[in-house]
Protein backbone atom coordinates (compact mmCIF):
# COMPACT_ATOMS: atom_id res chain seq x y z
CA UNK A 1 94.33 104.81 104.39
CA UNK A 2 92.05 103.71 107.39
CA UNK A 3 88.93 101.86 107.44
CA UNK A 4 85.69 103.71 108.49
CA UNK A 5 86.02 103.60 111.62
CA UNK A 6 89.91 105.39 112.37
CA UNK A 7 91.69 102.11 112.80
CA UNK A 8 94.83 101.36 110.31
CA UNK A 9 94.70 98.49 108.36
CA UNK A 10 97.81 96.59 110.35
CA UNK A 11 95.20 96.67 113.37
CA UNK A 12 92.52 95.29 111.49
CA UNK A 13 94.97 92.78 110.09
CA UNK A 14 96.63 91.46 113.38
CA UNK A 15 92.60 90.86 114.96
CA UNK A 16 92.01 88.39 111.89
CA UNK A 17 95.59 86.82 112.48
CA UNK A 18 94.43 86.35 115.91
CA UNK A 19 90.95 85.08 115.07
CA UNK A 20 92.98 82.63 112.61
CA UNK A 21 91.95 84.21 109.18
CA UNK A 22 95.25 84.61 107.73
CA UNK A 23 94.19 85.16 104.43
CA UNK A 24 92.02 88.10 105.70
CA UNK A 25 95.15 89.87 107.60
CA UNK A 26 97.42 89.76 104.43
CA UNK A 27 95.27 91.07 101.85
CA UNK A 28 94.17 93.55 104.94
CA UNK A 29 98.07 94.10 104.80
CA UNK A 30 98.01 95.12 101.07
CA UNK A 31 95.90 98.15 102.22
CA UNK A 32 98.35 98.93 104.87
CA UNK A 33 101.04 102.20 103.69
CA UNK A 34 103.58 101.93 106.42
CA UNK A 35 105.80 98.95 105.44
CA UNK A 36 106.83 99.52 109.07
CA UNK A 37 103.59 98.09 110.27
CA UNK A 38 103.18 95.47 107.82
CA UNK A 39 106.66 93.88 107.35
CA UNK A 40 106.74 92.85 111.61
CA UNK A 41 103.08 91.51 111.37
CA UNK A 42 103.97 89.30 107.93
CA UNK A 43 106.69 87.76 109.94
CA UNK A 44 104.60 86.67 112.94
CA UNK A 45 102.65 85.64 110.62
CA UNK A 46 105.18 83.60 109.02
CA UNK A 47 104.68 85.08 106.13
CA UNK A 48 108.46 85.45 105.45
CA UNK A 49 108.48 85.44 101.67
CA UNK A 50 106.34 88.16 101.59
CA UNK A 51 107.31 90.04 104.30
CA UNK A 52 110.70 90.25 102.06
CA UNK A 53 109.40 91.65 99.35
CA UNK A 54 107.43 94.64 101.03
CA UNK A 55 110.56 95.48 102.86
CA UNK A 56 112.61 95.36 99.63
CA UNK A 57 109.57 97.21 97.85
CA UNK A 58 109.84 99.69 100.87
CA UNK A 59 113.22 100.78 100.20
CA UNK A 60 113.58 100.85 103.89
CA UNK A 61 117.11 99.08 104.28
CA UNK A 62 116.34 98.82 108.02
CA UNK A 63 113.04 96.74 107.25
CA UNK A 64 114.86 94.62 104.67
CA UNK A 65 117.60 93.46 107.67
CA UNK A 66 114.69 93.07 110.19
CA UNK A 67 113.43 90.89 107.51
């Protein structure tokens, strides 16, 4: 999925981490397919709980040690 505009969702996510609206980035995060790109921005996020559970959801065993 992308928003209107081309941009992924992980994009659109990591601006409202950096504007502070970390609500905002993890729901944006929800919308985000590639567990790739949302597992490494949960973390900075510290968002570790979750970031566990999309890497497990993933099936990605690579995400899931990164995690």
């Amino acid at each position: 999925m992308r928003l209107q505009n081309g941009a992924h969702y992980d994009e659109a996510a990591k601006t409202a981490f950096e504007e502070g609206r970390v609500g905002l980035a993890t729901k944006l995060l929800d919308y985000e397919p590639r567990a790739g790109k949302q597992v490494p921005l949960l973390l900075d996020m510290k968002q570790d709980e979750v970031a566990l559970v999309k890497a497990i959801e993933s099936g990605d065993t690579d995400l899931g040690i990164y995690s």
